[in-house]
Protein backbone atom coordinates (compact mmCIF):
# COMPACT_ATOMS: atom_id res chain seq x y z
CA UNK A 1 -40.56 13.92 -12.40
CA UNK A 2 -41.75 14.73 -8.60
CA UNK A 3 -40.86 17.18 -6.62
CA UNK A 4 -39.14 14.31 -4.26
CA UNK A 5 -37.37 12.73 -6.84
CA UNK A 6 -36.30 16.29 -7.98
CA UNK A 7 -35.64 17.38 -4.27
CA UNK A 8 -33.34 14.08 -3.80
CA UNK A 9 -31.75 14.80 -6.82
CA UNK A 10 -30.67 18.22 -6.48
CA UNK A 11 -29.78 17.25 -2.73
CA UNK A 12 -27.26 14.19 -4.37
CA UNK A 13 -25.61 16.89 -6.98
CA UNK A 14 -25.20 18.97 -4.20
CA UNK A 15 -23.23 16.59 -2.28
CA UNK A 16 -21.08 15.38 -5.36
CA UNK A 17 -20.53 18.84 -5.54
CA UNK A 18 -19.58 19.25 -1.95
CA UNK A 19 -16.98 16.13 -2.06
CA UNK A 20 -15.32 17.13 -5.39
CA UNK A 21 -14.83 20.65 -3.67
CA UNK A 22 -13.08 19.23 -0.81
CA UNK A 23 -11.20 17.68 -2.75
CA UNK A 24 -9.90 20.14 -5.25
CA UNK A 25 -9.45 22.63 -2.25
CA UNK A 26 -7.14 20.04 -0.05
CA UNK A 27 -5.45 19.51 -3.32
CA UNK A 28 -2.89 16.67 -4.35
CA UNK A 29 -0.80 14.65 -1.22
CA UNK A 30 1.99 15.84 -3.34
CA UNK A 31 1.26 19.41 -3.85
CA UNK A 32 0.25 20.09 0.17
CA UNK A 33 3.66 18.41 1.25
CA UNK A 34 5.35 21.37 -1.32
CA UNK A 35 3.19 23.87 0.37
CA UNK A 36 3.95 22.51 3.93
CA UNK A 37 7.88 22.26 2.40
CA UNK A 38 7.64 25.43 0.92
CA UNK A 39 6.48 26.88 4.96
CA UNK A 40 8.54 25.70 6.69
CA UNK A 41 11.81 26.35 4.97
CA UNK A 42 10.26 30.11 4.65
CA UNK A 43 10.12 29.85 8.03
CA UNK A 44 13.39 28.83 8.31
CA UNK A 45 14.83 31.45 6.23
CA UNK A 46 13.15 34.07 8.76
CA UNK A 47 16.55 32.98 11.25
CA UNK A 48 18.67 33.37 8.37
CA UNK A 49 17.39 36.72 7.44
CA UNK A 50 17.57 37.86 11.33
CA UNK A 51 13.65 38.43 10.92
CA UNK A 52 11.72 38.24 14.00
CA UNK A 53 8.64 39.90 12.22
CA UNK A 54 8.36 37.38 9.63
CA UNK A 55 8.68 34.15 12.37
CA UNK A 56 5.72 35.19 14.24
CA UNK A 57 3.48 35.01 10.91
CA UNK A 58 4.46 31.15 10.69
CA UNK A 59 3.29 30.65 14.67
CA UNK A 60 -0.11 29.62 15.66
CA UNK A 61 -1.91 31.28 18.33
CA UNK A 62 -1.97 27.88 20.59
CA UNK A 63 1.35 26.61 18.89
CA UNK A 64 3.46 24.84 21.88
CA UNK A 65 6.93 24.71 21.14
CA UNK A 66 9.22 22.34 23.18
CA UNK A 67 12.53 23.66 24.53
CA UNK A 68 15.34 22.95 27.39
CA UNK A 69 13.05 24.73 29.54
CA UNK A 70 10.03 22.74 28.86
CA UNK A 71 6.58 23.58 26.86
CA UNK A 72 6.20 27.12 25.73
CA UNK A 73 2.16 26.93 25.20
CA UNK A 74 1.00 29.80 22.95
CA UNK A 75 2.09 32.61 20.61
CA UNK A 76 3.24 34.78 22.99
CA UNK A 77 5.01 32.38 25.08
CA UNK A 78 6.84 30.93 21.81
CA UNK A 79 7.94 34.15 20.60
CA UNK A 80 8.80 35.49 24.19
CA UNK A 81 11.37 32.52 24.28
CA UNK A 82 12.44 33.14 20.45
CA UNK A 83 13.09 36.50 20.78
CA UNK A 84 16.76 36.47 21.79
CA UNK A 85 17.53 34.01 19.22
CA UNK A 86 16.64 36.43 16.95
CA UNK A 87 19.04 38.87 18.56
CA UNK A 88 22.77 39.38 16.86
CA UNK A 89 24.17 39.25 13.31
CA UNK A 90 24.15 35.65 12.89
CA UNK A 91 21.97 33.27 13.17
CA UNK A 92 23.04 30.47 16.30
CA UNK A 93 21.43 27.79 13.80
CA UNK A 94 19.69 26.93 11.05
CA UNK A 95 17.16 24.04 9.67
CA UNK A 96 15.50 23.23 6.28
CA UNK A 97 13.05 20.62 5.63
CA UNK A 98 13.78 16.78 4.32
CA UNK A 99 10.73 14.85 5.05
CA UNK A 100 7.07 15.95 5.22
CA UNK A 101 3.96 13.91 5.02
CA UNK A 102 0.17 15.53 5.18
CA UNK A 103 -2.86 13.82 6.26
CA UNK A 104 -4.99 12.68 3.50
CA UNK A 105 -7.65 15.77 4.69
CA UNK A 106 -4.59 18.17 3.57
CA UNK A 107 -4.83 19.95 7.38
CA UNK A 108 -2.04 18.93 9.27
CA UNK A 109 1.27 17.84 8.62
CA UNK A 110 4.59 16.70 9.52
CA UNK A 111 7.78 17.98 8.81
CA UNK A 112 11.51 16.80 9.68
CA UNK A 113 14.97 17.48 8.54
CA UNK A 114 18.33 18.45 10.18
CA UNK A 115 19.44 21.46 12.94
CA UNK A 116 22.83 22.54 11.88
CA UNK A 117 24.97 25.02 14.25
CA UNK A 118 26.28 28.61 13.30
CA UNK A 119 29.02 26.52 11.26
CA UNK A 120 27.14 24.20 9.74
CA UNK A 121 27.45 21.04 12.15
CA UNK A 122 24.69 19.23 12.61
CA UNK A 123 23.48 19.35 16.19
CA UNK A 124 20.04 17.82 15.75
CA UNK A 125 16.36 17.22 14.24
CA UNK A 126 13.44 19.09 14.02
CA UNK A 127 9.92 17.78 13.81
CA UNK A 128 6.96 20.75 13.23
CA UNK A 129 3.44 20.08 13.37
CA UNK A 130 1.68 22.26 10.71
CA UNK A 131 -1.89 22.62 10.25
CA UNK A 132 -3.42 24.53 7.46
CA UNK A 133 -5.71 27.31 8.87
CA UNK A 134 -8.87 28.70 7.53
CA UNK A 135 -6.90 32.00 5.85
CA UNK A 136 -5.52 28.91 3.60
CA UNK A 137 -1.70 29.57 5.23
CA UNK A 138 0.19 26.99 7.18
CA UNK A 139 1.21 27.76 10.40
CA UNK A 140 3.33 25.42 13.26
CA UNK A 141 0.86 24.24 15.96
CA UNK A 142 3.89 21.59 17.08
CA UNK A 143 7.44 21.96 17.28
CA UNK A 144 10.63 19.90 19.06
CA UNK A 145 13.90 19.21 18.14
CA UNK A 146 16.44 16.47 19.47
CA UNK A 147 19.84 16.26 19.57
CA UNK A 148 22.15 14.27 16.82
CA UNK A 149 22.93 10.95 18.88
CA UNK A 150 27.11 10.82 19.60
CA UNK A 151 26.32 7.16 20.22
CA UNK A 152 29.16 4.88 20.07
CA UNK A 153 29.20 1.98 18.49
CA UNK A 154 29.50 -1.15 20.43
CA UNK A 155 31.65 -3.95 19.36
C-alpha cells in the first residue's frame, strides 16, 4: 500500500473516530434532558435548602436573567438581585422542572415547568436556557418566568 493511500486512510479512521467520540460524549437526547432535569431541579432545591452558595454554582458567568426590573446581564448582576431571595427561613417560591428538550449537539437546552408561591399556588412558569460547559456541568445562560394567566373565559 502507499504512503497516500495509508496517509488517507489513517486520516478517514481518524475522523470516524472523531464523530463516534462526539457522539458518545453528547450522549443519548434522552440521557442529556435527565442531566439538564437533574440541574435544574438541583438548582431548584438550592431555594428550598436556603442555599445561596450552591445557586451561584448553577449560574453562568454571562447568564442574563429576566426580572420585574428588567435584564440582569452577568453572574454578579444575577446573584446581586438573588441575594435577598435567599434571605429568611422560607423560601418565597419554588419551581421544579416538567419539560426539557436539548439540541441534538447535547449543548444547550430548554427547560420549563411551574413557579409555585410559599404555599404552593402556582403563580407562574419558568423557562431556563442551559448550556453544557466545557467542565462537562450545566449551567443557566437564560432564565424568565411569566405569570399563570387569570384569564377569563369569554362566553
Amino acid at each position: 500500500m502507499s504512503n497516500l493511500k495509508l496517509t488517507l486512510l489513517a486520516a478517514s479512521l481518524c475522523a470516524i473516530a472523531v464523530v463516534a467520540m462526539r457522539t458518545t460524549l453528547a450522549g443519548s437526547p434522552e440521557a442529556l434532558a435527565d442531566q439538564v432535569r437533574a440541574s435544574e431541579n438541583a438548582f431548584a432545591r438550592t431555594m428550598a435548602d436556603r442555599d445561596f452558595a450552591a445557586f451561584g454554582t448553577f449560574v453562568a458567568d454571562e447568564a442574563v436573567f429576566f426580572g420585574g426590573k428588567g435584564a440582569r446581564r452577568g453572574k454578579a448582576a444575577v446573584l446581586e438581585g438573588w441575594k435577598p431571595l435567599y434571605e429568611g427561613a422560607k423560601a418565597p417560591f419554588s419551581w421544579s422542572s416538567e419539560t426539557v428538550e436539548v439540541l441534538a449537539s447535547g449543548t444547550l437546552a430548554h427547560s420549563s415547568g411551574p413557579v409555585l408561591d410559599a404555599d404552593g399556588k402556582p403563580v407562574g412558569t419558568f423557562n431556563s436556557i442551559w448550556r453544557r460547559e466545557k467542565d462537562g456541568k450545566w449551567r443557566v445562560i437564560f432564565d424568565k418566568g411569566c405569570e399563570v394567566c387569570n384569564c377569563k373565559t369569554q362566553s
